[in-house]
N, C-alpha and C. Protein backbone atom coordinates (compact mmCIF):
# COMPACT_ATOMS: atom_id res chain seq x y z
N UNK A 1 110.05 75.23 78.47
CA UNK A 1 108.79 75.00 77.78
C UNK A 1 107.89 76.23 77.86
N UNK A 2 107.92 76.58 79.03
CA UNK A 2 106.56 77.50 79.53
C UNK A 2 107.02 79.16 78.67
N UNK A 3 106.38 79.83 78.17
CA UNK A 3 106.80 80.59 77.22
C UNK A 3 107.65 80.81 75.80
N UNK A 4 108.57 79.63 75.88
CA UNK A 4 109.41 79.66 74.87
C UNK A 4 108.38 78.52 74.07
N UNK A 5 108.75 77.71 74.36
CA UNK A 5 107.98 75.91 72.92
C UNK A 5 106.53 75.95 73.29
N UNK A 6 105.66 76.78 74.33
CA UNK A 6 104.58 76.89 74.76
C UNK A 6 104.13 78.60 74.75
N UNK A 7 102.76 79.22 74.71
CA UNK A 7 102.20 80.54 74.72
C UNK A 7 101.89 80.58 75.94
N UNK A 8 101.77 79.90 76.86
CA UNK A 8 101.58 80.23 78.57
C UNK A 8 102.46 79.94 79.76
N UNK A 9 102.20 80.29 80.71
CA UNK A 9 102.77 79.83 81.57
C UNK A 9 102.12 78.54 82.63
N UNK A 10 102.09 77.51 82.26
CA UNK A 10 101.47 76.35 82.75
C UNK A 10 100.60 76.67 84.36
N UNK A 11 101.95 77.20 84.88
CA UNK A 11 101.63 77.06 86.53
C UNK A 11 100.41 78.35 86.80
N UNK A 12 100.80 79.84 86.12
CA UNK A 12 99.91 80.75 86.20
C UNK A 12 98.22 80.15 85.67
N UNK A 13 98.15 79.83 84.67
CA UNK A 13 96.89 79.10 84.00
C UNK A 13 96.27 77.53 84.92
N UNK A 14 97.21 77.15 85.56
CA UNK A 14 97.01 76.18 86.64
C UNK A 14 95.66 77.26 88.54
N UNK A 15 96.72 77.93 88.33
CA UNK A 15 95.81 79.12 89.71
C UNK A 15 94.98 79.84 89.43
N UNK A 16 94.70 79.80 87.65
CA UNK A 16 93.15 80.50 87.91
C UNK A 16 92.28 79.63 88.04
N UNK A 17 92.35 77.98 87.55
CA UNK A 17 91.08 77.42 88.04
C UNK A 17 90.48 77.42 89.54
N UNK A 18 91.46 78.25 90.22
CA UNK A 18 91.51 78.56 91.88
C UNK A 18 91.38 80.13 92.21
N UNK A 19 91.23 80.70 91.46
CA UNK A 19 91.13 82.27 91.16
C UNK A 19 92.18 82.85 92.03
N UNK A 20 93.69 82.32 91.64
CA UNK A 20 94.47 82.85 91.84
C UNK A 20 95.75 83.23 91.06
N UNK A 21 95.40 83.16 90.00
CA UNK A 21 96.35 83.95 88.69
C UNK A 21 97.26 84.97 88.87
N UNK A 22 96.68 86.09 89.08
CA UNK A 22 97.26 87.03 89.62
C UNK A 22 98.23 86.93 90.50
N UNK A 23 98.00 86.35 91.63
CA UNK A 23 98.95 85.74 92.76
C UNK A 23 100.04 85.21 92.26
N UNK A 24 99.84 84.38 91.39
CA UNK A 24 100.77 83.18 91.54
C UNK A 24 102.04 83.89 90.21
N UNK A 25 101.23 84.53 88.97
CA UNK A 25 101.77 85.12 88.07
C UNK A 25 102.99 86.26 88.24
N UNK A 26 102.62 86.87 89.12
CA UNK A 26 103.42 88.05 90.16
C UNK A 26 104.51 87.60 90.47
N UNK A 27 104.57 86.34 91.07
CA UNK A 27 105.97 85.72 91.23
C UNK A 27 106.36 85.19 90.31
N UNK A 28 105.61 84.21 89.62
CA UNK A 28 106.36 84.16 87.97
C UNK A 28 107.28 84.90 87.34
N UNK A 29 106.69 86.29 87.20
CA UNK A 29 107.00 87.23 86.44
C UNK A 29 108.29 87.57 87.26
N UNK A 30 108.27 87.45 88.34
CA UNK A 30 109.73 87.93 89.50
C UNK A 30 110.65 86.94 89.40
N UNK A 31 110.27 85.72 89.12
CA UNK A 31 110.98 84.79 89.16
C UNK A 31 112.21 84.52 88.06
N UNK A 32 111.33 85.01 86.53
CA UNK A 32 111.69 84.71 85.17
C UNK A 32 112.46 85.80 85.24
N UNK A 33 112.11 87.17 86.05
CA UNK A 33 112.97 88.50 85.96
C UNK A 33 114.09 88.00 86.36
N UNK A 34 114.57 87.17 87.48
CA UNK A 34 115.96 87.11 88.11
C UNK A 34 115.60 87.77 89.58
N UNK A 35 114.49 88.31 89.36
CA UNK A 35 114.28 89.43 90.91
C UNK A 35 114.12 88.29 92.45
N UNK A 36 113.83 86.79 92.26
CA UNK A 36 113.49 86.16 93.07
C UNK A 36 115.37 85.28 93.44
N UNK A 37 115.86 85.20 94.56
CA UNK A 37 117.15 84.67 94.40
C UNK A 37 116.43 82.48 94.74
N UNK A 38 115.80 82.81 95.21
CA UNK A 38 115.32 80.99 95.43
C UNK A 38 114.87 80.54 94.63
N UNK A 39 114.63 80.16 93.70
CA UNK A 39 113.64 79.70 92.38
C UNK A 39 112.83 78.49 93.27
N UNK A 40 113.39 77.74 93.63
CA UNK A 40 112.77 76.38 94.28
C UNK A 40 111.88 76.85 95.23
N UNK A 41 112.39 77.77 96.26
CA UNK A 41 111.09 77.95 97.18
C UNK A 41 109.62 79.06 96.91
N UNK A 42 110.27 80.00 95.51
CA UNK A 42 109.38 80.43 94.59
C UNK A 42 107.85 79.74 94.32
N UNK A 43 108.66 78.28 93.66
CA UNK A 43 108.03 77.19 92.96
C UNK A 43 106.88 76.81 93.77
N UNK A 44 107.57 76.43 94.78
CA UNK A 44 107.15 75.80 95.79
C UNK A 44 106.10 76.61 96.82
N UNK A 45 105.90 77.68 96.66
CA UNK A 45 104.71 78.89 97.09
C UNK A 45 103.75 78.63 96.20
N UNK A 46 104.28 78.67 95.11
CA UNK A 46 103.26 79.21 93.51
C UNK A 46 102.00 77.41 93.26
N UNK A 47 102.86 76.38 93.89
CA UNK A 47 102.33 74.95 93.78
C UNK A 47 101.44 74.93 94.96
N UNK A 48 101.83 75.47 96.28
CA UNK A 48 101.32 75.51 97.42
C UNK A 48 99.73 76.52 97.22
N UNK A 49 99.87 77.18 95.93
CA UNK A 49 98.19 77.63 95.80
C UNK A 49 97.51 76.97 95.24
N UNK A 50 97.97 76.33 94.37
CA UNK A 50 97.48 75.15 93.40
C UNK A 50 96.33 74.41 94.03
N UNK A 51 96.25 74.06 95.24
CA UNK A 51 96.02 72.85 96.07
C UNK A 51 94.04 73.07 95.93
N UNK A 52 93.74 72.27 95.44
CA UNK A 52 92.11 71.73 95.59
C UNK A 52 91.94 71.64 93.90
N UNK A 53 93.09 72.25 92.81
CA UNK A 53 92.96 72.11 91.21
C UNK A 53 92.72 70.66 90.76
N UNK A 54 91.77 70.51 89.91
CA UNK A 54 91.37 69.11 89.80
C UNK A 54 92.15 68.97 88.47
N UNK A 55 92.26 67.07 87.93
CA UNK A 55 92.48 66.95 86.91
C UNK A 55 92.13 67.15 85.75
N UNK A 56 90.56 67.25 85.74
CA UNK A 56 90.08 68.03 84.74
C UNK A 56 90.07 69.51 84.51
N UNK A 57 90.80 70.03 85.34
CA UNK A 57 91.15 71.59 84.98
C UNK A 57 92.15 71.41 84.24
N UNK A 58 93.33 70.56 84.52
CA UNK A 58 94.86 70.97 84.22
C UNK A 58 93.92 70.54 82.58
N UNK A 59 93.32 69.22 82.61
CA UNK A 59 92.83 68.74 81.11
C UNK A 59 92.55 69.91 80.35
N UNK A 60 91.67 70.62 80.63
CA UNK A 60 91.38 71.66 80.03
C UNK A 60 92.17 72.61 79.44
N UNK A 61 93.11 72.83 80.34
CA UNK A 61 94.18 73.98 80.36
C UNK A 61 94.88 73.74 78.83
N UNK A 62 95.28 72.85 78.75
CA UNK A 62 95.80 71.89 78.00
C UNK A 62 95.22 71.59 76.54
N UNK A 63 93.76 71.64 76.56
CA UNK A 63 93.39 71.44 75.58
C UNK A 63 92.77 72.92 74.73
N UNK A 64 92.42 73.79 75.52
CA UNK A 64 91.51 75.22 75.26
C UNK A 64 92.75 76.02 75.63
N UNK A 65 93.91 75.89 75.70
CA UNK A 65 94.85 77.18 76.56
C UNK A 65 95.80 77.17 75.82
N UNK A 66 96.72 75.59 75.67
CA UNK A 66 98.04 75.33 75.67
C UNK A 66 98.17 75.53 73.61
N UNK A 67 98.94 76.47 73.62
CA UNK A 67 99.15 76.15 72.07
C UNK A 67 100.81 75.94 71.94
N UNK A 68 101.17 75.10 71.11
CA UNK A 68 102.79 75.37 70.54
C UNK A 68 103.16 76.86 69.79
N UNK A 69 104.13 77.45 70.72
CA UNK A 69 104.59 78.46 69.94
C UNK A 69 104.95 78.88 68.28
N UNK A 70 104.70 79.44 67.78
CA UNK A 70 105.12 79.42 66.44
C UNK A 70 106.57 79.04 65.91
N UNK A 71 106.51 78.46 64.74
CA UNK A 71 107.49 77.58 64.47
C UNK A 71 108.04 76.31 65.25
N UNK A 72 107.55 76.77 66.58
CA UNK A 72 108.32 75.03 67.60
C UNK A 72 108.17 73.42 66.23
N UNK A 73 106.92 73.17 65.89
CA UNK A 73 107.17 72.35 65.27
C UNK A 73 108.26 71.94 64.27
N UNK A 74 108.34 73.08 63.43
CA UNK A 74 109.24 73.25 62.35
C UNK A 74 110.87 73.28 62.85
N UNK A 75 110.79 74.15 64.01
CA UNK A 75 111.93 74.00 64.53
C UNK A 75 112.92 72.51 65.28
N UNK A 76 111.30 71.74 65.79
CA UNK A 76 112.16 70.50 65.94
C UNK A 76 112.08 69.37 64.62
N UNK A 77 111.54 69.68 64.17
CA UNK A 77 111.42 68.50 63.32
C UNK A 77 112.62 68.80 62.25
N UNK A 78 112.91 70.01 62.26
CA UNK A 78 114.59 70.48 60.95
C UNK A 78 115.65 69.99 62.16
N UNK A 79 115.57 70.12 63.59
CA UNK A 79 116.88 69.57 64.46
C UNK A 79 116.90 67.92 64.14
N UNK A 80 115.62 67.43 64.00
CA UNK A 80 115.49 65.98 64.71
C UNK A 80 116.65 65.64 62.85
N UNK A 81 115.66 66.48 61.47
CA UNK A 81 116.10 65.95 60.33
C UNK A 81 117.75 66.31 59.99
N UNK A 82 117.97 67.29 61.29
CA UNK A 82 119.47 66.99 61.09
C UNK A 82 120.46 66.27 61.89
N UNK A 83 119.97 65.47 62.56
CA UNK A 83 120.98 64.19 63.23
C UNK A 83 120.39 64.71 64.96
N UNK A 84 119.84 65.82 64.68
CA UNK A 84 119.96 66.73 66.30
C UNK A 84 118.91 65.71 67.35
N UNK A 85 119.53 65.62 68.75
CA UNK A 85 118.52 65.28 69.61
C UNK A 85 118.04 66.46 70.33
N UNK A 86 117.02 66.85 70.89
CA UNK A 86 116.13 67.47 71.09
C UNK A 86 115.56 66.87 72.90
N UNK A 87 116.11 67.87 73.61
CA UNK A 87 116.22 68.00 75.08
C UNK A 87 114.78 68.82 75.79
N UNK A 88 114.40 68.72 76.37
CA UNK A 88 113.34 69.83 76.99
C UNK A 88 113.22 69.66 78.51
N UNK A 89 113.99 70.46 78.98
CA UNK A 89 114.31 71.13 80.40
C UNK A 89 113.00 72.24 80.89
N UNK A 90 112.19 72.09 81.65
CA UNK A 90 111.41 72.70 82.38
C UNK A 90 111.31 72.89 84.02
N UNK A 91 110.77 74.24 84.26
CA UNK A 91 110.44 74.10 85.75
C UNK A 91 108.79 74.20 86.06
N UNK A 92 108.87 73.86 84.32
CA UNK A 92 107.09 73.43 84.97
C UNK A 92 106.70 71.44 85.08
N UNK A 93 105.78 71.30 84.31
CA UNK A 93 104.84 70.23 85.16
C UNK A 93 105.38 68.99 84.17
N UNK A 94 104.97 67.63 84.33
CA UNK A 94 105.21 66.16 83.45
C UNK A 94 103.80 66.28 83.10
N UNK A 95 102.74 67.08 83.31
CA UNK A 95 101.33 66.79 83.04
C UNK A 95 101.69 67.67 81.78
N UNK A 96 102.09 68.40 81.57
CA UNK A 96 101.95 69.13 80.16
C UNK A 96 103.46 68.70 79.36
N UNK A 97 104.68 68.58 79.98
CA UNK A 97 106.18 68.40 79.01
C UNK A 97 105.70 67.28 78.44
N UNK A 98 104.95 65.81 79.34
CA UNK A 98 104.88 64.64 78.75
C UNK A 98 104.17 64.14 77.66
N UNK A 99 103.24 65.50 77.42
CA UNK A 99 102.41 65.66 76.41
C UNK A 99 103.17 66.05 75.12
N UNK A 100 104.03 67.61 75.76
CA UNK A 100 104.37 67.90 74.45
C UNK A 100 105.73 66.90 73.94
N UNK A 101 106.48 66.93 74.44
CA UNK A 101 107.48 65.53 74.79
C UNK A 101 106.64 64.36 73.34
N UNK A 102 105.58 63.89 73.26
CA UNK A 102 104.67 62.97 72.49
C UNK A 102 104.80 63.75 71.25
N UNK A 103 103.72 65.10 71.40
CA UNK A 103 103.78 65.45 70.31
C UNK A 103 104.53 65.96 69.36
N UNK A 104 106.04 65.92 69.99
CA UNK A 104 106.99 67.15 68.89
C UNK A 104 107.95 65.67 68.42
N UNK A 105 107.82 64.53 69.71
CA UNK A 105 108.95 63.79 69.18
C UNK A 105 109.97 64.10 69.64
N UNK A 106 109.88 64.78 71.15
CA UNK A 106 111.02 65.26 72.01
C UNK A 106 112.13 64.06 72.64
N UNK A 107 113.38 64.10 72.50
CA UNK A 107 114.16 63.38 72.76
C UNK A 107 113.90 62.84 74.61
N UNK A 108 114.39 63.45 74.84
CA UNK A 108 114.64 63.76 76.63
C UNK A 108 113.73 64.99 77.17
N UNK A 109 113.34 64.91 78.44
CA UNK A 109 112.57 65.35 79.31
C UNK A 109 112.52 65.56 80.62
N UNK A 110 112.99 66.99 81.41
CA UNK A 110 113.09 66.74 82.61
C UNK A 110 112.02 68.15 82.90
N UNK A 111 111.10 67.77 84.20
CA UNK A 111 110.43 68.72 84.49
C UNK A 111 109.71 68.08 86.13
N UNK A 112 108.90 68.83 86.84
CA UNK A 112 108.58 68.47 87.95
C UNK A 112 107.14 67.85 88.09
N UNK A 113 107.04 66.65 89.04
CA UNK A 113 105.52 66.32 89.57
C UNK A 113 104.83 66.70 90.28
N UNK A 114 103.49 66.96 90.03
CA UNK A 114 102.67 67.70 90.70
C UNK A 114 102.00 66.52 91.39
N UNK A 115 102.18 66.60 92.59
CA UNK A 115 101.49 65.30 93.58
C UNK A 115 99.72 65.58 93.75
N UNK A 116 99.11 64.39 93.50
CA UNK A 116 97.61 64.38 93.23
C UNK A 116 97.10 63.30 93.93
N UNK A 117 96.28 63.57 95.12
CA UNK A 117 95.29 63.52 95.73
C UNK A 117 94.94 62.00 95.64
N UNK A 118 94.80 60.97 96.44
CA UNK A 118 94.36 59.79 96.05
C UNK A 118 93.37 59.34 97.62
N UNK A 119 92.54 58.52 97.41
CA UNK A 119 91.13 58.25 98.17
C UNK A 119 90.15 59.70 98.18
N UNK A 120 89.78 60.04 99.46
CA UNK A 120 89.25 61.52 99.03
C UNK A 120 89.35 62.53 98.05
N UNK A 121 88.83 62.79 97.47
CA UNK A 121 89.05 64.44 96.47
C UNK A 121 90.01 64.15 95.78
N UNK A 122 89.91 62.47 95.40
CA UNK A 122 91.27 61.92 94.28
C UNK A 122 90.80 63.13 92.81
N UNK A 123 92.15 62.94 92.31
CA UNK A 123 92.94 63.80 91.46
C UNK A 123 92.12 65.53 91.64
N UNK A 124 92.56 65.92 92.59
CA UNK A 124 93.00 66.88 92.92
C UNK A 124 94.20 67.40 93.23
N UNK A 125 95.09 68.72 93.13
CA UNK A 125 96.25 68.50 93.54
C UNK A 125 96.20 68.70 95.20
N UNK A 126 97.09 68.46 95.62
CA UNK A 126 97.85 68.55 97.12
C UNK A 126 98.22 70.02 97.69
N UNK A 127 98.98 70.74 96.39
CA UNK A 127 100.08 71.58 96.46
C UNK A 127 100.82 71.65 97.11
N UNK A 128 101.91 70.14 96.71
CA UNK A 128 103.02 69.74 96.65
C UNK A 128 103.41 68.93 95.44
N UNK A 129 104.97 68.85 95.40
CA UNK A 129 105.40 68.62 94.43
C UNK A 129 106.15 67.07 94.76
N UNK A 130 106.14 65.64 94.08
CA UNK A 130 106.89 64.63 94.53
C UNK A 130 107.91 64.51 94.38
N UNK A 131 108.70 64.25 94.52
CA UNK A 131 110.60 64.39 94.88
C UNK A 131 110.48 63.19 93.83
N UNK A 132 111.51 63.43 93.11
CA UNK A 132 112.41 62.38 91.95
C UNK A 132 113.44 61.47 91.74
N UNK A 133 114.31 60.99 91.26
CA UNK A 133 115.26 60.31 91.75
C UNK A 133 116.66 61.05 91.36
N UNK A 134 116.01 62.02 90.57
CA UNK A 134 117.39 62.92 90.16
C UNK A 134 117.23 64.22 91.44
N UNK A 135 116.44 64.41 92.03
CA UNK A 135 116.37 65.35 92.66
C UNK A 135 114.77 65.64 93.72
N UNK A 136 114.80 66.97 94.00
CA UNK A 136 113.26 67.72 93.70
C UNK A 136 112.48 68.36 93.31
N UNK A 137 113.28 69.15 92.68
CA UNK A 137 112.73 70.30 91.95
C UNK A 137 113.42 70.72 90.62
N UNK A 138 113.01 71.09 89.18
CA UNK A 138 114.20 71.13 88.01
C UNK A 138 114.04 72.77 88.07
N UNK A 139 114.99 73.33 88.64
CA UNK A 139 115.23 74.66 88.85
C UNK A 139 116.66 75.26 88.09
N UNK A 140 117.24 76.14 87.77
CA UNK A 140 118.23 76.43 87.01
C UNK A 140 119.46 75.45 87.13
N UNK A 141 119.93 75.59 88.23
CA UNK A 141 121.06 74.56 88.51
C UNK A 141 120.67 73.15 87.88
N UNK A 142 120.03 72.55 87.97
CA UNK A 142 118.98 71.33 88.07
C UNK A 142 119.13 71.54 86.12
N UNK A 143 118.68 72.41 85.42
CA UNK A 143 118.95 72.38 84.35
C UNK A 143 119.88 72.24 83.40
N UNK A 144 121.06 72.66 84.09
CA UNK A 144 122.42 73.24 83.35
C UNK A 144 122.84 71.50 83.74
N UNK A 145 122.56 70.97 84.73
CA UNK A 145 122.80 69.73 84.70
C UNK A 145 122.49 68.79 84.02
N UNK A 146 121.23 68.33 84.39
CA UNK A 146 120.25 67.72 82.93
C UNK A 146 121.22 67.95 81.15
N UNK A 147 121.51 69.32 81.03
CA UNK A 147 122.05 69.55 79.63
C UNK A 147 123.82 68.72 79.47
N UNK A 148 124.45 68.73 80.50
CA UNK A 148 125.39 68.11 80.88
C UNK A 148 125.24 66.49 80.96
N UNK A 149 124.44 66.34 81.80
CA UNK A 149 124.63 64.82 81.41
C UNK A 149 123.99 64.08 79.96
N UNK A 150 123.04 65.17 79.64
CA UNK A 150 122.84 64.23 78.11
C UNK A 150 123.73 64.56 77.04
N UNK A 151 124.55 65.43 77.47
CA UNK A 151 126.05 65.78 76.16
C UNK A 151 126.90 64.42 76.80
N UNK A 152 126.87 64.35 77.79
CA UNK A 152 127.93 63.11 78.17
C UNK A 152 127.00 61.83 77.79
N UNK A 153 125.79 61.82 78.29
CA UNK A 153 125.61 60.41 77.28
C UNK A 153 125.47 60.49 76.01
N UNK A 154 125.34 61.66 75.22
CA UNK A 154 125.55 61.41 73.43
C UNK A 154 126.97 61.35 73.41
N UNK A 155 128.03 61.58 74.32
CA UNK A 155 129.84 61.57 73.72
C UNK A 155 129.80 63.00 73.06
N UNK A 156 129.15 63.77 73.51
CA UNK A 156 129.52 65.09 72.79
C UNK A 156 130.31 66.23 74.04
N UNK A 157 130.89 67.32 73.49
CA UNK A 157 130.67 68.19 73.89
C UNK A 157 129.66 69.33 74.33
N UNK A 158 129.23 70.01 75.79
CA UNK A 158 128.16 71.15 75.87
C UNK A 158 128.41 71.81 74.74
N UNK A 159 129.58 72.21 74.05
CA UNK A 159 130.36 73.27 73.05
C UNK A 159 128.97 73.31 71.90
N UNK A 160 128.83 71.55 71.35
CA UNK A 160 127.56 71.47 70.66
C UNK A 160 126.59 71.57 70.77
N UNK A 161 126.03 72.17 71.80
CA UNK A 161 125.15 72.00 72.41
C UNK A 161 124.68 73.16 71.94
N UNK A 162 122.79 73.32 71.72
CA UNK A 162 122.19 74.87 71.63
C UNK A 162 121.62 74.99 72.73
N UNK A 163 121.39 75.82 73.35
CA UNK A 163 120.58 76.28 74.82
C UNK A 163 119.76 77.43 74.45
N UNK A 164 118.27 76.91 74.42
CA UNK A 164 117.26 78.41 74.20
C UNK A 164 116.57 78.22 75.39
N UNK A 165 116.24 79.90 75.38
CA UNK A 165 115.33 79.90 76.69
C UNK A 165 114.99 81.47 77.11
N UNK A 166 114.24 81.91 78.02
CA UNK A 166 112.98 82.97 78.09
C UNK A 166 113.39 83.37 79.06
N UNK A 167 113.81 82.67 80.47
CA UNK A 167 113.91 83.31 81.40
C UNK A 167 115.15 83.43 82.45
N UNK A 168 115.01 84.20 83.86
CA UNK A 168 116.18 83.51 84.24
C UNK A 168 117.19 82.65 84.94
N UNK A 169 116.12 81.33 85.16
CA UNK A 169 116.40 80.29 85.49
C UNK A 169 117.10 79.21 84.65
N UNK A 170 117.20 79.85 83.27
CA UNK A 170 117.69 79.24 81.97
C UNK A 170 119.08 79.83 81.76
N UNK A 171 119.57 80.10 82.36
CA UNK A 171 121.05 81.26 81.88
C UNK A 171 122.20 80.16 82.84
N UNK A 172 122.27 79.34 83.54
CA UNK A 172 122.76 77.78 83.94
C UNK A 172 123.32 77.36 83.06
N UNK A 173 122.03 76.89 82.39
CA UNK A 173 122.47 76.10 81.15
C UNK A 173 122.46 76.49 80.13
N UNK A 174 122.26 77.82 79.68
CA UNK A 174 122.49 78.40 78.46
C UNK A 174 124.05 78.66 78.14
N UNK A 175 124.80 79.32 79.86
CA UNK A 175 126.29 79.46 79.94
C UNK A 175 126.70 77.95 79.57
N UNK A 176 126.42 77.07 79.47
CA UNK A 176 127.51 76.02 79.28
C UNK A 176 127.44 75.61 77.31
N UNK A 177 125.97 76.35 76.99
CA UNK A 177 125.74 75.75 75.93
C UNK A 177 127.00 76.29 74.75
N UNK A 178 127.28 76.18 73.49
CA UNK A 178 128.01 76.37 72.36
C UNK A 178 127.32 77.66 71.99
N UNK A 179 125.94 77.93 71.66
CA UNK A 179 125.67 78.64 71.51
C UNK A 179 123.87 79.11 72.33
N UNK A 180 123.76 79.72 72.63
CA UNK A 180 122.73 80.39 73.90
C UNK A 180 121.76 81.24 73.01
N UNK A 181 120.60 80.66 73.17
CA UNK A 181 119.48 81.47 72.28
C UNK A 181 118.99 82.26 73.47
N UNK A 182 117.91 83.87 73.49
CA UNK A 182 117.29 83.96 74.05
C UNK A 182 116.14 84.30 73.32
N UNK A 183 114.67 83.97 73.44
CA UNK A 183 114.15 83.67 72.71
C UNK A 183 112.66 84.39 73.22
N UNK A 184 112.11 85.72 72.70
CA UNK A 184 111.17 86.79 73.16
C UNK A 184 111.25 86.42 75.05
N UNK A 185 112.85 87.00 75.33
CA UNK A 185 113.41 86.64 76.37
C UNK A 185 113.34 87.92 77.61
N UNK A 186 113.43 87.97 78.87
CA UNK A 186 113.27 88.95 79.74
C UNK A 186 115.24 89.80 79.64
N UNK A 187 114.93 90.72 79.87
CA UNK A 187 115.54 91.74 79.78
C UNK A 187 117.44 90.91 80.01
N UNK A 188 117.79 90.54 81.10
CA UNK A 188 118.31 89.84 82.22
C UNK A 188 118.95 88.87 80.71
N UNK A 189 118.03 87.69 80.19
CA UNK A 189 118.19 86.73 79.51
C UNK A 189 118.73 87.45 77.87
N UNK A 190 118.01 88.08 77.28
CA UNK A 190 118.90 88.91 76.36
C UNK A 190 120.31 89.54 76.10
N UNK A 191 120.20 89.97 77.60
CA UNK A 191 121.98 90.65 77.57
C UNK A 191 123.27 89.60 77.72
N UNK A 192 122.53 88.10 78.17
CA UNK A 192 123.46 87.56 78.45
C UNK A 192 123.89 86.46 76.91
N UNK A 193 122.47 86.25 76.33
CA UNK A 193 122.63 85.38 75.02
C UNK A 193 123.47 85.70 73.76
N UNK A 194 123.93 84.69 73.49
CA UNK A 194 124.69 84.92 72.47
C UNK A 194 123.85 85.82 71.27
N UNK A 195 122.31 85.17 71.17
CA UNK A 195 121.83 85.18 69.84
C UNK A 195 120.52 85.98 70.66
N UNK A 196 119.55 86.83 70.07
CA UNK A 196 118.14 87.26 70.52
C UNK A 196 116.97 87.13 69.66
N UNK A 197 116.31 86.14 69.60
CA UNK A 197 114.99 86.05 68.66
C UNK A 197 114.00 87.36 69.91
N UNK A 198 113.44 88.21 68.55
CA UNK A 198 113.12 89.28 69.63
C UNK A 198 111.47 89.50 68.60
N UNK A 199 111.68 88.75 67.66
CA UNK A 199 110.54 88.77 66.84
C UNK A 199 110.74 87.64 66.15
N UNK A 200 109.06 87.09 65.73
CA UNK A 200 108.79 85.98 65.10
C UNK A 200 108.82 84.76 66.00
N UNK A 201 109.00 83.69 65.11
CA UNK A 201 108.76 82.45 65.53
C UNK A 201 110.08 81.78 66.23
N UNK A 202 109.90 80.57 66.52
CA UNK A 202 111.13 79.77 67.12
C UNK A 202 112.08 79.17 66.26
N UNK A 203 111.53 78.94 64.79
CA UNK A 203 112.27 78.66 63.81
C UNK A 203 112.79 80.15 63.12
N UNK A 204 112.89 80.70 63.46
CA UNK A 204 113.93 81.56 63.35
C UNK A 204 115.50 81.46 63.33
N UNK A 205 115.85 80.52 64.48
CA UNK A 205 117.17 80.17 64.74
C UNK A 205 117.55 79.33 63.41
N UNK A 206 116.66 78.96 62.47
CA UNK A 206 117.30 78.34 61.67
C UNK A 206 117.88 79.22 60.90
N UNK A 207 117.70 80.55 60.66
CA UNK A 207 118.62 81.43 60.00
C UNK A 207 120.00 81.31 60.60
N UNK A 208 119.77 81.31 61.90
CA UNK A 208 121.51 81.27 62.21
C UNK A 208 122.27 80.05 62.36
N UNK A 209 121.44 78.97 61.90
CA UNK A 209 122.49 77.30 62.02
C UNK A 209 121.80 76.45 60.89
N UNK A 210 121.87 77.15 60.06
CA UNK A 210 121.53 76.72 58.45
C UNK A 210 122.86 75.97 58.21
């Protein structure tokens, strides 16, 4: 989500309401490089600054911050009008996928909870994240899985499968996909994709699966 079907990075725009952007972005940026080998305990630093962010910040973020990337709409709504289901794998938040998830008409949804504050200094975050029943954290591995089991519950092959994605926690499940977008992707994620949107929008790919 976070750069590719989205213009931000959720979690960075999450630490400045804490004036820690910078901080938290730094590892982002190391993370999406490939330069970080833990992604989970990455995560799990970058959430750990988070802690005193209220709900009406993330609201905000969301409403004044968060835009859909160009073409995302167009792009799902030509998958959905061609039989396609429409997956969205994140290692960011359910406070923003579950949103966009609503608005695009997203099939499936896996991404992480941000645990929030209840009696005192309710909805604030914690900075921690709540453990799931598929796991704790949706980190690369965690992804390439997710894409696997919803090819096995449609009866398809991964072979059919498209895998786009920005960074390189996405190259999991891009290797299993049929065909592997990388999509105004980090250096790392380009060399490995089949396909490179390196300009323009996200509906782009419809040039190549017309």
């Amino acid at each position: 989500m976070d750069s590719t079907l989205i213009n931000i990075e959720c979690v960075d725009e999450i630490a400045d309401a804490v004036g820690r952007k910078e901080e938290v972005a730094a590892i982002t940026e190391a993370a999406m490089r490939g330069e970080i080998a833990d992604y989970k305990e990455s995560l799990r630093r970058r959430v750990a600054l988070l802690k005193g962010v209220t709900v009406a910040d993330m609201e905000r973020i969301y409403t004044e911050r968060l835009q859909l990337n160009p073409g995302a709409e167009r792009l799902v709504q030509a998958c959905k009008a061609a039989g396609l289901k429409v997956l969205l794998v994140s290692g960011g938040f359910t406070f923003f996928t579950d949103r966009i998830r609503d608005k695009l008409g997203i099939d499936f949804t896996r991404s992480n909870v941000l645990e929030i504050r209840s009696g005192p200094n309710c909805g604030e975050l914690t900075g921690r994240m709540v453990d799931q029943p598929w796991g704790d954290i949706c980190d690369g591995a965690e992804k390439r899985k997710m894409l696997l089991e919803t090819c096995a519950q449609l009866g398809i092959s991964p072979q059919q499968a498209i895998a786009m994605g920005d960074g390189a926690n996405d190259l999991p499940m891009m290797g299993e996909a049929g065909l592997s977008v990388a999509y105004h992707a980090k250096p790392k994620v380009r060399e490995q994709a089949m396909v490179a949107i390196n300009a323009g929008g996200l509906d782009r790919l419809l040039e190549v699966v017309r």
